[in-house]
C-alpha atoms as a PDB file:
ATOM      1  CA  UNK A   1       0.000   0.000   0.000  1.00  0.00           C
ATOM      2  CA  UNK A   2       1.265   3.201  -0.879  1.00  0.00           C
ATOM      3  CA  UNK A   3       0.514   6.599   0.771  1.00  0.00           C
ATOM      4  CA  UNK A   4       0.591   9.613  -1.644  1.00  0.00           C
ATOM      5  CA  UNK A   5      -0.325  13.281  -0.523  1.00  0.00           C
ATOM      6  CA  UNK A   6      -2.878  14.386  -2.775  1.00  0.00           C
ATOM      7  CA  UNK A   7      -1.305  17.240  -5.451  1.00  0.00           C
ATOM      8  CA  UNK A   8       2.282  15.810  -4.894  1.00  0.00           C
ATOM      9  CA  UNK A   9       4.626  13.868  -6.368  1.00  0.00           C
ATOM     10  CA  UNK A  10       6.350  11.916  -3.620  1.00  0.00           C
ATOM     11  CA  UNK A  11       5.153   8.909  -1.584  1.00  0.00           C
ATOM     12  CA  UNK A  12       4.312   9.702   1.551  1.00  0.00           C
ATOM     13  CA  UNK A  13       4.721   5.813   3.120  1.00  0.00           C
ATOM     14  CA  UNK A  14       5.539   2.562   1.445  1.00  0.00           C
ATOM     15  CA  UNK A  15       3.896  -0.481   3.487  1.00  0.00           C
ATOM     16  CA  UNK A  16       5.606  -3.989   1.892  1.00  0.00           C
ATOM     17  CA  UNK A  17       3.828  -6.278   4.249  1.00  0.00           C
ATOM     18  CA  UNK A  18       2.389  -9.161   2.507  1.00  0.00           C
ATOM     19  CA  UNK A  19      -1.064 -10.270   1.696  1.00  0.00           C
ATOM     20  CA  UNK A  20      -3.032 -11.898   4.289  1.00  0.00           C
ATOM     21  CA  UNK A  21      -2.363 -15.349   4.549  1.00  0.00           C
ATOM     22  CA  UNK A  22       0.462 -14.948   2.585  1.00  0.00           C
ATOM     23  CA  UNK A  23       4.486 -15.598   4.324  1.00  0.00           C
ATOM     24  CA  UNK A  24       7.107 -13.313   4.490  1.00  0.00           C
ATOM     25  CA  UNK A  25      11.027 -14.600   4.356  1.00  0.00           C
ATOM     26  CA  UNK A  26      13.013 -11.848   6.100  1.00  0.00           C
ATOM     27  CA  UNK A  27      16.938 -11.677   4.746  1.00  0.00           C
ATOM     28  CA  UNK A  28      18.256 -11.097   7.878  1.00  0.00           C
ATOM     29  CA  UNK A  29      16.845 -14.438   9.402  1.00  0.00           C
ATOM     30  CA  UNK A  30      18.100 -16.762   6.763  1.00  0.00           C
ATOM     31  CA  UNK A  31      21.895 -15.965   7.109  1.00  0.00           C
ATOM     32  CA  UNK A  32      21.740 -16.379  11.037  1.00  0.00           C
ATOM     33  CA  UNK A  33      24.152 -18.192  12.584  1.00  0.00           C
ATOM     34  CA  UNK A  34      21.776 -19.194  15.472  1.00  0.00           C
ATOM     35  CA  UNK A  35      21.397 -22.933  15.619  1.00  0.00           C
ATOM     36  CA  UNK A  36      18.208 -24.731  15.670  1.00  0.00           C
ATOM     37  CA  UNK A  37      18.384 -26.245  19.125  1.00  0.00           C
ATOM     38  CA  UNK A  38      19.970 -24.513  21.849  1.00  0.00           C
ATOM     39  CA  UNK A  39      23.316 -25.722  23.127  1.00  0.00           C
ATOM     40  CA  UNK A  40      23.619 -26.078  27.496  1.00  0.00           C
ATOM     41  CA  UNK A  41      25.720 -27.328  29.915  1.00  0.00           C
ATOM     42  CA  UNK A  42      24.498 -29.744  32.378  1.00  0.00           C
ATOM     43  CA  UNK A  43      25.103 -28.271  35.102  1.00  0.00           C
ATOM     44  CA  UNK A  44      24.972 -30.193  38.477  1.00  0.00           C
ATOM     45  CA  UNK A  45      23.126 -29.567  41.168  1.00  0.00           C
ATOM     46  CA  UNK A  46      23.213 -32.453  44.144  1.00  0.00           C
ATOM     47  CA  UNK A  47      26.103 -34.351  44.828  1.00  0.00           C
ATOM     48  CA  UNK A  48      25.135 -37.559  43.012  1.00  0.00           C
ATOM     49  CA  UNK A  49      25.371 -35.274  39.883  1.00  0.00           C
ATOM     50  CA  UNK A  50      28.546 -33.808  40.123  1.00  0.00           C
ATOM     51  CA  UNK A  51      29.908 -37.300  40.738  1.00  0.00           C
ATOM     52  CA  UNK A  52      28.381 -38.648  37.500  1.00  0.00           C
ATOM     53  CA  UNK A  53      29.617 -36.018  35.578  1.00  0.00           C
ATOM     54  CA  UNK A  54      32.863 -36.409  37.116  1.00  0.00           C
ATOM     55  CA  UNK A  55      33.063 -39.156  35.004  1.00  0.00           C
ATOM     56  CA  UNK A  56      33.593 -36.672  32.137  1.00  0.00           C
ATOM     57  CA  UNK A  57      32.301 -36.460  29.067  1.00  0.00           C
ATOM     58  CA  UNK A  58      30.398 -39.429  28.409  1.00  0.00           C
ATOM     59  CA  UNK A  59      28.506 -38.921  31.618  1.00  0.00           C
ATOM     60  CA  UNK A  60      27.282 -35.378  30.129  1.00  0.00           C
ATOM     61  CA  UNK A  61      26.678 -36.702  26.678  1.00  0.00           C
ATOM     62  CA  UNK A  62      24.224 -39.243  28.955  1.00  0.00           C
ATOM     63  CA  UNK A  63      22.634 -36.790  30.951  1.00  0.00           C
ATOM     64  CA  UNK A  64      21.455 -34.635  28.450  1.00  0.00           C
ATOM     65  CA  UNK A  65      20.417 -37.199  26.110  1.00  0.00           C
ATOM     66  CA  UNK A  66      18.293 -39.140  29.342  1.00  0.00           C
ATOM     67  CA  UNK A  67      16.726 -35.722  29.804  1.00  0.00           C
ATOM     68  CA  UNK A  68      15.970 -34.520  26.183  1.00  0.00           C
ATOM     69  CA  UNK A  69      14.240 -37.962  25.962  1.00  0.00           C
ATOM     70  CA  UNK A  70      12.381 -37.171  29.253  1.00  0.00           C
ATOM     71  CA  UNK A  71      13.643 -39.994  31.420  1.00  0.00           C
ATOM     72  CA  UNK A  72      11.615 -39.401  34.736  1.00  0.00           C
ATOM     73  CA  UNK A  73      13.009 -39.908  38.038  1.00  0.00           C
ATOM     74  CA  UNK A  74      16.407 -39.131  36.398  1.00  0.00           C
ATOM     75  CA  UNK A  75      18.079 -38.841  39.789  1.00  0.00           C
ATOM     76  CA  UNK A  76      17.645 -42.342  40.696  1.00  0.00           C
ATOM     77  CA  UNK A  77      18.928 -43.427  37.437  1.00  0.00           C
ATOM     78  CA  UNK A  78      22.148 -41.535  37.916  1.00  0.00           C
ATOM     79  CA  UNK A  79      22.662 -43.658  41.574  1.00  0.00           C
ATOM     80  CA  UNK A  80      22.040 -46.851  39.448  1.00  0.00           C
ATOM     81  CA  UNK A  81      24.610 -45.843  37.730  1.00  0.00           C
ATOM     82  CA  UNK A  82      27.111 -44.787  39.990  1.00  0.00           C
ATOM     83  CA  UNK A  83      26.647 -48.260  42.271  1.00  0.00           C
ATOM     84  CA  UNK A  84      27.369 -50.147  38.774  1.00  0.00           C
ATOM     85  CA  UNK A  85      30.757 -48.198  38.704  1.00  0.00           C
ATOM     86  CA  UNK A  86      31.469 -49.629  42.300  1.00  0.00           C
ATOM     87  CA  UNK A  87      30.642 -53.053  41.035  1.00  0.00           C
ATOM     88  CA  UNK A  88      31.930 -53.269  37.748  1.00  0.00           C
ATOM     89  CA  UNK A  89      34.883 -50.631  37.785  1.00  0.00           C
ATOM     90  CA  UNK A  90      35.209 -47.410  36.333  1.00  0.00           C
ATOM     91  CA  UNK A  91      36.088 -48.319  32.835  1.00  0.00           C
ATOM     92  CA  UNK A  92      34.018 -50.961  31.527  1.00  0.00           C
ATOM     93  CA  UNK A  93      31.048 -48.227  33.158  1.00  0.00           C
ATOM     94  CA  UNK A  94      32.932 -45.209  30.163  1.00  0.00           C
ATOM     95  CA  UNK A  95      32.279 -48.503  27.903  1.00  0.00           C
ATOM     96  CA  UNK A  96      28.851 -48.753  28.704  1.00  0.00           C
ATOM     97  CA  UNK A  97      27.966 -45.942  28.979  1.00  0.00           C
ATOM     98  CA  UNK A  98      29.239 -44.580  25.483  1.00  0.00           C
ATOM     99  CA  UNK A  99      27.403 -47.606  24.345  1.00  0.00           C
ATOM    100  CA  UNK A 100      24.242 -46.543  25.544  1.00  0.00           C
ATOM    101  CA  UNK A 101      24.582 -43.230  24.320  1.00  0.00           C
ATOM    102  CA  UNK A 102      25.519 -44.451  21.078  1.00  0.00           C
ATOM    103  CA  UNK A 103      22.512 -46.824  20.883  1.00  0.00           C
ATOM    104  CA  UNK A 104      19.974 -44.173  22.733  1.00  0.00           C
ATOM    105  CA  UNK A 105      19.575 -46.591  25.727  1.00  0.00           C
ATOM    106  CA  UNK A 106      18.719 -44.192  28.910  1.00  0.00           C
ATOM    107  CA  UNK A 107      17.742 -46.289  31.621  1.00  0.00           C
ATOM    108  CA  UNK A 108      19.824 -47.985  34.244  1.00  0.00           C
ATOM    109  CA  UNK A 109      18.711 -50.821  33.757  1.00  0.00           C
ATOM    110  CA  UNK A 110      19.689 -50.765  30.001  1.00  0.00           C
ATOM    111  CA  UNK A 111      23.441 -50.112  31.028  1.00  0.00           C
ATOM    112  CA  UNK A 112      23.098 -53.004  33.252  1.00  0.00           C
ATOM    113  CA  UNK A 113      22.336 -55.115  30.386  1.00  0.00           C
ATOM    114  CA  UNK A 114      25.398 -53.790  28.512  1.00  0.00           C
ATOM    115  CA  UNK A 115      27.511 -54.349  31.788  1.00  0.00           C
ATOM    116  CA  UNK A 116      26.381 -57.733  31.723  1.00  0.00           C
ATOM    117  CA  UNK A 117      26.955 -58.529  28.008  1.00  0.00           C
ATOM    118  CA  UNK A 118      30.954 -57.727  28.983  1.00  0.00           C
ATOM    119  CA  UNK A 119      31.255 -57.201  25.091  1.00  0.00           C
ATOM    120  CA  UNK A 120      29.880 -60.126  23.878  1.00  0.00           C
ATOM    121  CA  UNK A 121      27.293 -57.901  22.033  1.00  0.00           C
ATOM    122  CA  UNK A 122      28.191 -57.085  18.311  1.00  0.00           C
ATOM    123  CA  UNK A 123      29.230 -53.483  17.075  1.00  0.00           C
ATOM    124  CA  UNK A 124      27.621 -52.759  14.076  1.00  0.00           C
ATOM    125  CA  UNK A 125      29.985 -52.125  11.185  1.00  0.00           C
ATOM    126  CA  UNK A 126      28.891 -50.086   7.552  1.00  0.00           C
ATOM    127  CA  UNK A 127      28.037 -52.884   5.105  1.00  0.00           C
ATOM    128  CA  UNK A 128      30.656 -54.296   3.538  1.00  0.00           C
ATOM    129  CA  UNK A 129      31.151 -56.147  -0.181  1.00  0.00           C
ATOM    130  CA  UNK A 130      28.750 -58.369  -1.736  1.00  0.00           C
ATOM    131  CA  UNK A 131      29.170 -61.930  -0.314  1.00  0.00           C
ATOM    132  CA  UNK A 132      29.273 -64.070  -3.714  1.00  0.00           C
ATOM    133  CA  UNK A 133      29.257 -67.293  -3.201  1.00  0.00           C
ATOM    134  CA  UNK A 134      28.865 -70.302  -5.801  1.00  0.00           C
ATOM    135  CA  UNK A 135      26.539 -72.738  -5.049  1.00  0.00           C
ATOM    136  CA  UNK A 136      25.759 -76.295  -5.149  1.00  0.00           C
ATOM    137  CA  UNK A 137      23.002 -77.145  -8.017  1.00  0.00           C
ATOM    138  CA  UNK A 138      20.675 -79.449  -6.887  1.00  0.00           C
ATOM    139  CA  UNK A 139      17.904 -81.550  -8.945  1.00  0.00           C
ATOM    140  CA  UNK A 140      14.692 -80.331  -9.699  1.00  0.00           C
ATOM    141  CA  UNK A 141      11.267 -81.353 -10.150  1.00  0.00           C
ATOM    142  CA  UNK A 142       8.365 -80.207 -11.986  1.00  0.00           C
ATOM    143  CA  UNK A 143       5.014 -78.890 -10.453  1.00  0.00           C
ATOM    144  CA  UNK A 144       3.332 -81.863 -11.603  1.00  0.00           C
ATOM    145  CA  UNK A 145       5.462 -83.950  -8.299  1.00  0.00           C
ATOM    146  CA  UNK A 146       3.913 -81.832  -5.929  1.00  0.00           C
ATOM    147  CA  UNK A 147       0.199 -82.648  -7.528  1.00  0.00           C
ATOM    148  CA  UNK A 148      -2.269 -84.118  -4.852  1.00  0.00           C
ATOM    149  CA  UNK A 149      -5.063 -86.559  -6.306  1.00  0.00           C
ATOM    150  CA  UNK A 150      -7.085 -88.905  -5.009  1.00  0.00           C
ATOM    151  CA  UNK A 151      -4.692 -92.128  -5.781  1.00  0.00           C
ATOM    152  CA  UNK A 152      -1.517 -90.467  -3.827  1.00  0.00           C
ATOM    153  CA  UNK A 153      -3.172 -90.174  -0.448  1.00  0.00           C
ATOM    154  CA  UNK A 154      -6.507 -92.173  -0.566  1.00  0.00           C
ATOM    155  CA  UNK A 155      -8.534 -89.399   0.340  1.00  0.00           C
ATOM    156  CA  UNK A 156     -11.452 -87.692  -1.113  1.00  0.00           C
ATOM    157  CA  UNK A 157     -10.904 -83.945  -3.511  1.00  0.00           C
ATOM    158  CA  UNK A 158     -14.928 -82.713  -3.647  1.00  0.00           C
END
């Protein structure tokens, strides 16, 4: 919409908003460098946290995945967790738990399971080359072998 004053020859106001219904695509907001998601810190609170996350990086990676999935009762969880690294030893828990990450597994419970496997479970690998393999020919039969009538079994076909 333009505004002109009557008897003059400049515009008075230039309005570019779009039709109704209609989207706009601002420049400015297409070369942002904002990211989609927003990037934070865990930051602990309680003492059962700041020992998890002592474990370092893992541990974070963990926590923030358990609590963008919305694990509830994410406290008790965490001192599941920390009495598996008093059983099973403070490395094969990194293993585990970079495992679970890796495999979205946020529970205990699940990292208990992984514990328990003591890397028995396979890692999956990117597919690899065809598997060609030459194989034995066998004889065949025709369709007509596989026929049921009434002589072959003694029964009755209506």
């Amino acid at each position: 919409m333009m505004l002109v004053s009557p008897g003059a020859t400049r515009v008075c106001s230039a309005n570019t908003s779009p039709v109704r219904g209609s989207t706009t695509r601002s420049v400015r907001s297409s070369t942002s460098t904002r990211p989609d998601k927003p990037r934070r810190a865990a930051r602990p609170r309680t003492a059962t946290e700041k020992a998890f996350l002592g474990l370092g990086p893992v541990a974070e990676a963990f926590l923030t995945g358990a609590a963008a999935a919305g694990v509830t009762k994410l406290s008790s969880e965490i001192n599941e967790i920390l009495v598996l690294q008093a059983a099973h030893g403070t490395e094969p828990l990194l293993a585990a738990l970079e495992r679970a990450v890796a495999f979205s597994r946020w529970r205990a419970a699940d990292v208990r399971s992984i514990l328990a496997a003591t890397g028995a479970a396979p890692t999956p690998r990117p597919a690899g080359q065809a598997l060609v393999l030459t194989l034995p020919t066998v004889p065949t039969r025709s369709l007509e072998a596989y026929k049921i009538d009434a002589t072959n079994d003694g029964g009755d076909l209506s």
